[in-house]
N, C-alpha and C. Protein backbone atom coordinates (compact mmCIF):
# COMPACT_ATOMS: atom_id res chain seq x y z
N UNK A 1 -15.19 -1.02 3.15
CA UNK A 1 -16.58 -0.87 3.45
C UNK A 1 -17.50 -1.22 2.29
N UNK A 2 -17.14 -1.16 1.31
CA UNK A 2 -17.71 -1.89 -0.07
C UNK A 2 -18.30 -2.92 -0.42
N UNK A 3 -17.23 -3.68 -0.04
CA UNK A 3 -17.02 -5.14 0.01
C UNK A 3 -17.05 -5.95 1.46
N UNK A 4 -17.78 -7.12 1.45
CA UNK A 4 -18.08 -7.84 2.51
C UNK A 4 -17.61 -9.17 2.02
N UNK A 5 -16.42 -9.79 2.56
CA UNK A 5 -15.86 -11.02 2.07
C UNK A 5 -16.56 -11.89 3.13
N UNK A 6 -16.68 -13.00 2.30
CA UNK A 6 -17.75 -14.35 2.71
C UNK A 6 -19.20 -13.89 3.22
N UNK A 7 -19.54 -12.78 1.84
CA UNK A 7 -21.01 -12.55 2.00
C UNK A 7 -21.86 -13.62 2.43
N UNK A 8 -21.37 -15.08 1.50
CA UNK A 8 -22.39 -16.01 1.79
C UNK A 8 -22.56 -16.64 3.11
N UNK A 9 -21.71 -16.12 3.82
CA UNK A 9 -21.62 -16.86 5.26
C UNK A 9 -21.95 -15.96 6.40
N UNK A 10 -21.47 -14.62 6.52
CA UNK A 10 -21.61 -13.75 7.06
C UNK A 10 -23.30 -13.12 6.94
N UNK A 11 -23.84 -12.75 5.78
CA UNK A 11 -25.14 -11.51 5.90
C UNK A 11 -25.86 -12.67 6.48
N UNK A 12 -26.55 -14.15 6.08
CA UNK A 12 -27.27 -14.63 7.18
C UNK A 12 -27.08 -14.57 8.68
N UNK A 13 -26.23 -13.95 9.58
CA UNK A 13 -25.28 -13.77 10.67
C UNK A 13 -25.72 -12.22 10.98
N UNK A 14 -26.30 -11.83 10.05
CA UNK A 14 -26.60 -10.44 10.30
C UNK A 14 -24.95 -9.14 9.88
N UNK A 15 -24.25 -9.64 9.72
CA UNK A 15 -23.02 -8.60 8.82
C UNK A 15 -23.48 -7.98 7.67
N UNK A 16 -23.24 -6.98 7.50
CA UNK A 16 -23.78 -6.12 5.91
C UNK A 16 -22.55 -5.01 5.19
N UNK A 17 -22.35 -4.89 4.12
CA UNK A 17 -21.31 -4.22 3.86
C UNK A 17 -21.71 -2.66 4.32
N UNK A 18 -20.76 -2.00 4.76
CA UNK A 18 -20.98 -0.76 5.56
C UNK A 18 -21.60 0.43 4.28
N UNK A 19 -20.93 0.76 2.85
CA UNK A 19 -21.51 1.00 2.33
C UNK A 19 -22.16 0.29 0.97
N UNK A 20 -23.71 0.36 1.51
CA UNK A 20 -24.55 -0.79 0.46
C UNK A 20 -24.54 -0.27 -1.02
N UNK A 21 -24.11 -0.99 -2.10
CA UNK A 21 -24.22 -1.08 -3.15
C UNK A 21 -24.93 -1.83 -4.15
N UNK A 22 -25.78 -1.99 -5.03
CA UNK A 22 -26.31 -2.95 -5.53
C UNK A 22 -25.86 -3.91 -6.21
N UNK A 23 -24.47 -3.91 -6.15
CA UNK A 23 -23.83 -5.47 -6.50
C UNK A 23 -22.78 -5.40 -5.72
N UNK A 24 -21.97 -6.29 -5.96
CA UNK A 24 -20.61 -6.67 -4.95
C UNK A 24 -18.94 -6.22 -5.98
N UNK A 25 -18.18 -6.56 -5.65
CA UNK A 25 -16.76 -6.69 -6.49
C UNK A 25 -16.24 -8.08 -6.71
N UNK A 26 -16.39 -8.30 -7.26
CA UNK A 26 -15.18 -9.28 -7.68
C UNK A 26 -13.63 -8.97 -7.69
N UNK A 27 -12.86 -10.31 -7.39
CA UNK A 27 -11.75 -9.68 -8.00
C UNK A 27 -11.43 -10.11 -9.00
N UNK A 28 -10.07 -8.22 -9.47
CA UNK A 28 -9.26 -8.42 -10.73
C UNK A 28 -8.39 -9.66 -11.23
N UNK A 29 -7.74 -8.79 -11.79
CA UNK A 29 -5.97 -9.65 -12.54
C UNK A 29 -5.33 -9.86 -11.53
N UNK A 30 -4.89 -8.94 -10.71
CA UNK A 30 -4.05 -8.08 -10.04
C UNK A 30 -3.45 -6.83 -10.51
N UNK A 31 -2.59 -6.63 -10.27
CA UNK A 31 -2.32 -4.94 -10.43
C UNK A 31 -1.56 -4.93 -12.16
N UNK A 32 -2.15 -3.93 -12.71
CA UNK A 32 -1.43 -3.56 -13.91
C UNK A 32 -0.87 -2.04 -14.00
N UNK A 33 -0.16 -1.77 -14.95
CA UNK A 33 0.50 -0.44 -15.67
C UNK A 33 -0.72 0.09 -16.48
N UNK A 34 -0.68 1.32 -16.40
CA UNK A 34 -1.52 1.82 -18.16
C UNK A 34 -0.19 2.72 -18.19
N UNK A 35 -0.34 3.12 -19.64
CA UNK A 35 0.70 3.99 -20.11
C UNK A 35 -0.08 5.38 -20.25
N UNK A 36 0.67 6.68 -19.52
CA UNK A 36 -0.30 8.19 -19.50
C UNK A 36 1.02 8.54 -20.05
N UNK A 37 0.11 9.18 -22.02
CA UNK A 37 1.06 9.82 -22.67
C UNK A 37 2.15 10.85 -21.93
N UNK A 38 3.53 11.19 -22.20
CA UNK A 38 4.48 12.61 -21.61
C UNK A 38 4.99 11.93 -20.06
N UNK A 39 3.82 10.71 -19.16
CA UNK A 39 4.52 10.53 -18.00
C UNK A 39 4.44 8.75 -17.78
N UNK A 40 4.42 8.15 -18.65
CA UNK A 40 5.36 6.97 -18.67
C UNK A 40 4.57 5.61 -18.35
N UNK A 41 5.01 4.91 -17.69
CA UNK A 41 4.20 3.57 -17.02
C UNK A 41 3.31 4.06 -15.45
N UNK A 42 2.34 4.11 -15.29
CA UNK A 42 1.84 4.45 -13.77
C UNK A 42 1.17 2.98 -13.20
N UNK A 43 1.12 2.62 -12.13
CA UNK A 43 0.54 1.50 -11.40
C UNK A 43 -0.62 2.64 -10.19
N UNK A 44 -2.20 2.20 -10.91
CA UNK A 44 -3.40 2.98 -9.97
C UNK A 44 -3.59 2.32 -9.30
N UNK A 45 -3.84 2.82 -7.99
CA UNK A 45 -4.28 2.24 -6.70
C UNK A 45 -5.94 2.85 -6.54
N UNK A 46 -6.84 2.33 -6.06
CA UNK A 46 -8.00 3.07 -5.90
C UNK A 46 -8.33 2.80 -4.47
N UNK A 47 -8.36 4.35 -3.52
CA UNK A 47 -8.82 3.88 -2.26
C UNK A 47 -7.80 2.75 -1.41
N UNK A 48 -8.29 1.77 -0.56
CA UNK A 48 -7.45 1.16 0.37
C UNK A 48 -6.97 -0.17 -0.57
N UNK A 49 -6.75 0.02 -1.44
CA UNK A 49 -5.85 -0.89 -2.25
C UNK A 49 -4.30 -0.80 -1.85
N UNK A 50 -4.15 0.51 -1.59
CA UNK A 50 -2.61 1.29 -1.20
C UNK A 50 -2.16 0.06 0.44
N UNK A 51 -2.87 -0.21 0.50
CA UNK A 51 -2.51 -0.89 2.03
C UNK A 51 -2.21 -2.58 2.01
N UNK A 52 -2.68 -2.93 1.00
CA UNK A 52 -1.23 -4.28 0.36
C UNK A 52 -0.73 -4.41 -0.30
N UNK A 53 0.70 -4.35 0.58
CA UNK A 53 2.01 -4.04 -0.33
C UNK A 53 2.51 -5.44 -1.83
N UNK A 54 1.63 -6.55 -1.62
CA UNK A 54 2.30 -7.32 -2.18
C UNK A 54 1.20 -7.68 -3.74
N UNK A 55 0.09 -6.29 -3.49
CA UNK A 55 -0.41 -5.99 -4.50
C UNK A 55 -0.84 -4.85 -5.52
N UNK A 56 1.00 -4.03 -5.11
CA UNK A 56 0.90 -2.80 -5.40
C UNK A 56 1.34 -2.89 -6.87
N UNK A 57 2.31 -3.24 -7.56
CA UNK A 57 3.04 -3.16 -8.51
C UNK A 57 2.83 -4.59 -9.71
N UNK A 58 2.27 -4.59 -10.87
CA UNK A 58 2.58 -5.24 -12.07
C UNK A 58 3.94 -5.36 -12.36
N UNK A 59 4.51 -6.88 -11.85
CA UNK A 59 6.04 -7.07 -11.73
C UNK A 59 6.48 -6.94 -13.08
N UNK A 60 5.75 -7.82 -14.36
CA UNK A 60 5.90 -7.83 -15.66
C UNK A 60 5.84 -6.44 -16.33
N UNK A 61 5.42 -5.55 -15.52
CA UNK A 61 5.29 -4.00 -16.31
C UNK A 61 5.53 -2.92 -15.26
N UNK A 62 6.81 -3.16 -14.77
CA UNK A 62 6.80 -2.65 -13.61
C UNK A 62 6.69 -0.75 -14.04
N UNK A 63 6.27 0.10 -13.20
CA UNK A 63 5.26 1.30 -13.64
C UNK A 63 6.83 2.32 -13.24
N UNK A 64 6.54 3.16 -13.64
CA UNK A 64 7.74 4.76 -13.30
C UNK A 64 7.51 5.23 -12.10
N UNK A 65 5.69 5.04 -11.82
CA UNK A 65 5.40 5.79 -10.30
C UNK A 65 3.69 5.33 -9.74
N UNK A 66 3.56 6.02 -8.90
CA UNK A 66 2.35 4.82 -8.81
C UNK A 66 1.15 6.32 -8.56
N UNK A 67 -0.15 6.08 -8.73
CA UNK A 67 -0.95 6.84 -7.94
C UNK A 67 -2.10 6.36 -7.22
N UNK A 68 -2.69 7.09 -6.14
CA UNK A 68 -3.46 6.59 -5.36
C UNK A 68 -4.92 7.73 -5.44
N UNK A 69 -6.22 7.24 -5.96
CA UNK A 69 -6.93 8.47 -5.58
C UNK A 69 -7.57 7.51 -4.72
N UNK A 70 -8.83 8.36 -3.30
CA UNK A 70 -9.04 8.24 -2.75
C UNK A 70 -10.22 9.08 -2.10
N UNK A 71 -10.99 8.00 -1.07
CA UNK A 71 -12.47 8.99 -0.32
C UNK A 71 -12.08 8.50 1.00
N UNK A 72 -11.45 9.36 1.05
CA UNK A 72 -11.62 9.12 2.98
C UNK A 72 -12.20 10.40 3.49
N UNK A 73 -13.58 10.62 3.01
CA UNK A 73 -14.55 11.31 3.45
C UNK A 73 -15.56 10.46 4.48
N UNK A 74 -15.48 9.34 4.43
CA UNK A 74 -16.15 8.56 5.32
C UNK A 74 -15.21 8.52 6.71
N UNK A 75 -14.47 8.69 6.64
CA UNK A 75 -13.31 8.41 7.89
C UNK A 75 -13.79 9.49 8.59
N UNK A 76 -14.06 10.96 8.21
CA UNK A 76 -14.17 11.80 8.81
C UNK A 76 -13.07 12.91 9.33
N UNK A 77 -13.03 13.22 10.49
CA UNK A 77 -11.51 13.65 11.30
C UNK A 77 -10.78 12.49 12.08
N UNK A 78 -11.17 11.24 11.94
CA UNK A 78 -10.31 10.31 12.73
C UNK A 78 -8.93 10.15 12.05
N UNK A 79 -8.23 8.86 12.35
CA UNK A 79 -6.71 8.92 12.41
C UNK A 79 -6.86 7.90 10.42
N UNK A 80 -8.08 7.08 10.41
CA UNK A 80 -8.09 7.02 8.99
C UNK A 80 -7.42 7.36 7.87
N UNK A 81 -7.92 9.00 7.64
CA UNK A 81 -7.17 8.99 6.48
C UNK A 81 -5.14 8.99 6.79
N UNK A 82 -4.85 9.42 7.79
CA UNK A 82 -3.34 9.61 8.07
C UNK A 82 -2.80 8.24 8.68
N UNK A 83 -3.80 6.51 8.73
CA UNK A 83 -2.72 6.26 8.42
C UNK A 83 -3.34 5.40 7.27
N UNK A 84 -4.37 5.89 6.57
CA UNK A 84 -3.32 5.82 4.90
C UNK A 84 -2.68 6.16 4.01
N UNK A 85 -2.45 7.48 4.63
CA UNK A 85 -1.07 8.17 3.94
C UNK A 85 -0.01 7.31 4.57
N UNK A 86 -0.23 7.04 5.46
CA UNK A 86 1.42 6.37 6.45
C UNK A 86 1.68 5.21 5.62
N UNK A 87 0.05 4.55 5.27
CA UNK A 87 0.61 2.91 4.38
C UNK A 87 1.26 3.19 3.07
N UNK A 88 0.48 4.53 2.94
CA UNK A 88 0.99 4.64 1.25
C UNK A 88 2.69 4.84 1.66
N UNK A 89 3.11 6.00 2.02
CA UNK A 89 4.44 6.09 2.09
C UNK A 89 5.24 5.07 2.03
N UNK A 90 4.98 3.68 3.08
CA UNK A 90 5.66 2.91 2.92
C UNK A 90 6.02 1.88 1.45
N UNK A 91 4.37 2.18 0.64
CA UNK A 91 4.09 1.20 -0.71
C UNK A 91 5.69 2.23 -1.41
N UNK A 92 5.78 3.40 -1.54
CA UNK A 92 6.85 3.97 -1.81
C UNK A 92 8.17 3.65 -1.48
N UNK A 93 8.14 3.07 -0.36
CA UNK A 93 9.71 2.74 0.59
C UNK A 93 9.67 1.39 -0.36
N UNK A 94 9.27 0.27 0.15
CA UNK A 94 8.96 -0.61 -0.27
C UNK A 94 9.43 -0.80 -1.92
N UNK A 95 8.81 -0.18 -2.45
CA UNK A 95 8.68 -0.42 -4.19
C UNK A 95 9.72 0.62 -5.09
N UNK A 96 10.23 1.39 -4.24
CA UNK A 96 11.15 2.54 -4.60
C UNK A 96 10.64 3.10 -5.80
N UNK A 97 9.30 3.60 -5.63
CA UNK A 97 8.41 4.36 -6.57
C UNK A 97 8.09 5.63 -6.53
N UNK A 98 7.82 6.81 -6.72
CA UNK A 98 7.22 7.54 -6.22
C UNK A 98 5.92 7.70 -6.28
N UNK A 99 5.39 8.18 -5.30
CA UNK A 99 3.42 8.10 -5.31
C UNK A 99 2.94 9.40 -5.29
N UNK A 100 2.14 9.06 -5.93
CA UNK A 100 0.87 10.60 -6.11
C UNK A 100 -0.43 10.43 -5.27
N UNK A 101 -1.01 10.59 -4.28
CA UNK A 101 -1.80 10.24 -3.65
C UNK A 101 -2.89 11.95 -3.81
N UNK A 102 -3.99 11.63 -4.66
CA UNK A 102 -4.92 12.45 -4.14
C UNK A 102 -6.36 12.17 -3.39
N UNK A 103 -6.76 12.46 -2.32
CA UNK A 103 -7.73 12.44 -1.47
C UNK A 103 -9.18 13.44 -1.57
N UNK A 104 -10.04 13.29 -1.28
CA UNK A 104 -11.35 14.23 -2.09
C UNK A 104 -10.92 15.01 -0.61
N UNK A 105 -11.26 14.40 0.58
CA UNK A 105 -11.26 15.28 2.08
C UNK A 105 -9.98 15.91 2.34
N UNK A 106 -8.72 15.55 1.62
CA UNK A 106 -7.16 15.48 2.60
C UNK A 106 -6.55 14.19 2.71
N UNK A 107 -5.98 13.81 2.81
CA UNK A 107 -4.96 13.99 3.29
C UNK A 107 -3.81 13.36 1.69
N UNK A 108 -3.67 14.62 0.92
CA UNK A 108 -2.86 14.45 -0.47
C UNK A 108 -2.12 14.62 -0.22
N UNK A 109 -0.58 13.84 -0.86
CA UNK A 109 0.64 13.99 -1.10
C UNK A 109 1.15 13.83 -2.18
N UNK A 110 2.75 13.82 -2.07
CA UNK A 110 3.58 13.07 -3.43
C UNK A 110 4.75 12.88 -2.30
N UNK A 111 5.02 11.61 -2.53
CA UNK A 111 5.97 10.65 -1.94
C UNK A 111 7.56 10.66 -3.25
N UNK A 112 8.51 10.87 -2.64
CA UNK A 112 9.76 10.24 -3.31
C UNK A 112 9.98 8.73 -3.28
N UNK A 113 10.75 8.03 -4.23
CA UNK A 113 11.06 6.66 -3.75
C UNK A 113 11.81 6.04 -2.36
N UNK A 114 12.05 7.06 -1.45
CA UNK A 114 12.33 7.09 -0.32
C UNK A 114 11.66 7.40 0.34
N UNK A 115 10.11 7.90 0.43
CA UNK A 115 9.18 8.22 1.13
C UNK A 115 9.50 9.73 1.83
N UNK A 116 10.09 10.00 1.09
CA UNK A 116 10.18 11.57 1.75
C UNK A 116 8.99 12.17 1.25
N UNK A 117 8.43 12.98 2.13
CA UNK A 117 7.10 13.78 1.72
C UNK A 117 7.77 15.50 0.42
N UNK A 118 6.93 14.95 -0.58
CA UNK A 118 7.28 16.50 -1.62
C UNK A 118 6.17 17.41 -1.04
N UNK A 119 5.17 17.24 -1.35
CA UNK A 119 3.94 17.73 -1.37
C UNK A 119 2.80 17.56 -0.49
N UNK A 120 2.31 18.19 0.44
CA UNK A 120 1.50 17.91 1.38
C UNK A 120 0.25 18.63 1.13
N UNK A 121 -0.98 18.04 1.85
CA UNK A 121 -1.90 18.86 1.88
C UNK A 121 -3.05 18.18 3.09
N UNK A 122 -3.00 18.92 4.12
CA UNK A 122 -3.69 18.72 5.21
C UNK A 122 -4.94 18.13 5.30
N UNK A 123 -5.32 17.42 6.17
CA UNK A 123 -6.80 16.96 5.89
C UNK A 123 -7.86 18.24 5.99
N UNK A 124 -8.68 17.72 5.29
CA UNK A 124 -10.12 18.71 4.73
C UNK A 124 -9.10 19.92 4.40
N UNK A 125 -8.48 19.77 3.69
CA UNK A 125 -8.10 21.42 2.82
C UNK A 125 -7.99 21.28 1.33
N UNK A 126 -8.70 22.43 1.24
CA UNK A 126 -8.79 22.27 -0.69
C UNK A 126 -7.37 23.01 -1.18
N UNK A 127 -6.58 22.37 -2.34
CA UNK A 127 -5.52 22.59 -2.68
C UNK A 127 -5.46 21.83 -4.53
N UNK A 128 -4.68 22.60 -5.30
CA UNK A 128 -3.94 22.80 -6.28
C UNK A 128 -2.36 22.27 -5.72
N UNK A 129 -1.78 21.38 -6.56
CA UNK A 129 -0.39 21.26 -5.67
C UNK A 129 0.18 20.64 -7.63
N UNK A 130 1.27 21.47 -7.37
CA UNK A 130 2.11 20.41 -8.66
C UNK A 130 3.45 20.17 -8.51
N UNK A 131 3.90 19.16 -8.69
CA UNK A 131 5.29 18.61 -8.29
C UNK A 131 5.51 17.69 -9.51
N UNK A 132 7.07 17.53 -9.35
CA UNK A 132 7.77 16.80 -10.07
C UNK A 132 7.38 15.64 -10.10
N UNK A 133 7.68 14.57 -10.91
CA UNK A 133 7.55 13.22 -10.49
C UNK A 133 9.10 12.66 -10.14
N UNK A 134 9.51 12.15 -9.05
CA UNK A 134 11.47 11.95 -8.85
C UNK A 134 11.34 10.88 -9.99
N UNK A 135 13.01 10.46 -10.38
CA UNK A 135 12.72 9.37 -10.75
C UNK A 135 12.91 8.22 -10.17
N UNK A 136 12.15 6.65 -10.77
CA UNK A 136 12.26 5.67 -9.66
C UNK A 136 13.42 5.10 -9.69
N UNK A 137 13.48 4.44 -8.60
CA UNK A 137 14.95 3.57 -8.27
C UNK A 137 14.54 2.02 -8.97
N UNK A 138 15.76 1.50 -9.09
CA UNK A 138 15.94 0.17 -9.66
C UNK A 138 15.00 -0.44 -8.94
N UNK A 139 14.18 -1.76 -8.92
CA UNK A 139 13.78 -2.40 -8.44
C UNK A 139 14.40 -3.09 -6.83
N UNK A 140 13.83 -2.54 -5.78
CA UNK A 140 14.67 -2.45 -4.57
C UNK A 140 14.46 -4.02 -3.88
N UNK A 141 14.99 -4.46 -2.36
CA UNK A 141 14.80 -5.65 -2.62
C UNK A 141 13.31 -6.59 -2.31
N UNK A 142 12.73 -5.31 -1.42
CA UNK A 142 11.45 -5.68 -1.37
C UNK A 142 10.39 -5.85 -2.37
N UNK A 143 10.68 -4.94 -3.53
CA UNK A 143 10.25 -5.24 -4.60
C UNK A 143 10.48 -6.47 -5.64
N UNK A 144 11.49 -6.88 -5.16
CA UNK A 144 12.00 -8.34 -6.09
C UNK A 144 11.44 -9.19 -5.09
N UNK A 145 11.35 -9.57 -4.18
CA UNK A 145 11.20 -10.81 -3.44
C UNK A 145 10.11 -10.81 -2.42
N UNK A 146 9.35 -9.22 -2.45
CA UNK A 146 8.51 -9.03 -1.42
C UNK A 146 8.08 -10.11 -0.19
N UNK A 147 7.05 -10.42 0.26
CA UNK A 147 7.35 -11.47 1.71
C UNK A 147 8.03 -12.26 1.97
N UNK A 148 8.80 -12.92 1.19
CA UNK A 148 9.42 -13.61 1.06
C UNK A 148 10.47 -13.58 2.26
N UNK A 149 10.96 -12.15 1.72
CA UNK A 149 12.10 -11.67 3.01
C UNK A 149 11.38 -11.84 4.32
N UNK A 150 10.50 -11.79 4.64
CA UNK A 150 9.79 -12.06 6.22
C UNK A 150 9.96 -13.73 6.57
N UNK A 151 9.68 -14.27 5.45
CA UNK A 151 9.47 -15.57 5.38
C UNK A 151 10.99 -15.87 6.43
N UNK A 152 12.06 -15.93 4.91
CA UNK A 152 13.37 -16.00 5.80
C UNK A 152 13.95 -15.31 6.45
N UNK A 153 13.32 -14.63 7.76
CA UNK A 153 13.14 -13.93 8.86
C UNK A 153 12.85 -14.87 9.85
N UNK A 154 11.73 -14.94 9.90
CA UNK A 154 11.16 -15.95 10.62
C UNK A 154 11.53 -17.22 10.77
N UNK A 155 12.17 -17.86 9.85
CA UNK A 155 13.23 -18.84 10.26
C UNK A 155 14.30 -19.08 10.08
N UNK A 156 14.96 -17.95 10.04
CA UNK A 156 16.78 -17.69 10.36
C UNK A 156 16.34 -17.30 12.06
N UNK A 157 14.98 -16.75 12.63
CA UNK A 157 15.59 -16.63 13.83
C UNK A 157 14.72 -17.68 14.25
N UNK A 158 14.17 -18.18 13.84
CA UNK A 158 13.36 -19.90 14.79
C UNK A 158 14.60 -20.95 14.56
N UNK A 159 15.20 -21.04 14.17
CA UNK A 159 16.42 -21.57 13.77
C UNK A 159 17.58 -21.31 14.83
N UNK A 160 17.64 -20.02 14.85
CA UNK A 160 18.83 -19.14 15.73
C UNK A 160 18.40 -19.78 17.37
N UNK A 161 17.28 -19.50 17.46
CA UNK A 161 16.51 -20.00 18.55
C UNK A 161 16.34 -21.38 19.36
N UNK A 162 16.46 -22.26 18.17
CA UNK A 162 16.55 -23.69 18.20
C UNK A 162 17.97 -23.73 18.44
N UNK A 163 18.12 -23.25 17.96
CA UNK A 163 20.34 -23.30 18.18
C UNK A 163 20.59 -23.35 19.80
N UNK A 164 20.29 -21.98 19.94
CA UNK A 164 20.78 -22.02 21.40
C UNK A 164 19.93 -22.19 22.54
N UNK A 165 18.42 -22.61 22.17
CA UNK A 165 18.11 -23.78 22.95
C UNK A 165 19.06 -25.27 22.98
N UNK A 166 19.00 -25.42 22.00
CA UNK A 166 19.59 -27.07 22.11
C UNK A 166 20.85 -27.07 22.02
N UNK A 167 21.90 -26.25 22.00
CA UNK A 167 23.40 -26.33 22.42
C UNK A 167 23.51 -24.95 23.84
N UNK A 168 22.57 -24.50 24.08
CA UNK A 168 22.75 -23.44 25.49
C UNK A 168 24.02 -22.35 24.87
N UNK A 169 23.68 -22.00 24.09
CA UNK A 169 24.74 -21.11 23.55
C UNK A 169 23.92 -19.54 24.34
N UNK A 170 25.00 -18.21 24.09
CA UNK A 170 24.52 -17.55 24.23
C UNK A 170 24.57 -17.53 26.22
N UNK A 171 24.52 -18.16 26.98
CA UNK A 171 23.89 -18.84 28.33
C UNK A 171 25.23 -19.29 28.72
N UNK A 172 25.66 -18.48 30.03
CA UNK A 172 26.87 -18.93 30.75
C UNK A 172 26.13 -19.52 32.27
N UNK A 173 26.83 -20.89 32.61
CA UNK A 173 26.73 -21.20 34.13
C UNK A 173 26.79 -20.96 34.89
C-alpha cells in the first residue's frame, strides 16, 4: 500500500498509493545480513517483504535466522494478517531458517526451520513472548536453487506430456 509501481503510468489513470506518503521507495540491494551482537547473522524483513521467497535471504551472507516486524493494523480483522503469517512460515520451510515475526496488531510468532510454530500470539493481543532461537539447517534445496526447481518442473512434465502425446504412451486401445 506504500508503494504504487508504474506511478508514471498509472496516477494519470486515476490509481493512488493506498497509503499516501510524501515520497515513493525505491529499490534496495536486495536482501542483506546485519550482525546483532550474542545472536549472530539475522536477514530483516519489513512488513510484506516476507511474501517473496526469492528475496528473503543474502545468499553471500547467508543469516542464522531471519526476522519479520510488521503493521498489519491496516488489515484490520480480515484474513490479512494470517496469511502473512502463513507466507512467512513457508519463507522458513523454504530457507530452513528460523523466523521471528513480530506484528504491532497480532498475529506474532517464532517459526522453527521446519515451520513448526514455537510461539504464538493471536491477532490484536498484547504479549511478551521469549523463545529460543532453533538452530538453522544447512542450506536446504530451495534455498540453493530457489525457482529454478519450478522451472525444471514445468518442463520435465511439458516434456512428459509431449512424450505421451506423440508416442500414445500411458493410452491403451
Amino acid at each position: 500500500g506504500e508503494f504504487l509501481p508504474l506511478a508514471w503510468l498509472l496516477e494519470p489513470l486515476g490509481f493512488r498509493q493506498v497509503v499516501p506518503l510524501p515520497e515513493s521507495f525505491r529499490a534496495g540491494t536486495g536482501p542483506g545480513s546485519l550482525v546483532i551482537p550474542g545472536a549472530g547473522l539475522v536477514g530483516a524483513q519489513i512488513c510484506y517483504e516476507a511474501i517473496f521467497p526469492a528475496e528473503t535471504v543474502d545468499a553471500k551472507r547467508r543469516p542464522d535466522w531471519l526476522v519479520n516486524v510488521t503493521n498489519d493494523g491496516w488489515f484490520g480483522r480480515s484474513t490479512g494478517p494470517w496469511q502473512h503469517v502463513a507466507q512467512l512460515r513457508l519463507r522458513a520451510i523454504e530457507q530452513g531458517l528460523a523466523i521471528v515475526r513480530s506484528a504491532n496488531t497480532g498475529v506474532s510468532a517464532v517459526f522453527d526451520p521446519y515451520g513448526r510454530r514455537l510461539v504464538f500470539s493471536p491477532l490484536e493481543e498484547i504479549g511478551v513472548y521469549d523463545s529460543a532461537l532453533p538452530r538453522s539447517l544447512a542450506a536446504v534445496v530451495f534455498a540453493r536453487i530457489g525457482d529454478f526447481a519450478l522451472l525444471l518442473l514445468v518442463c520435465g512434465f511439458s516434456a512428459l506430456g509431449w512424450l505421451v502425446k506423440r508416442f500414445r504412451i500411458f493410452f491403451t486401445p
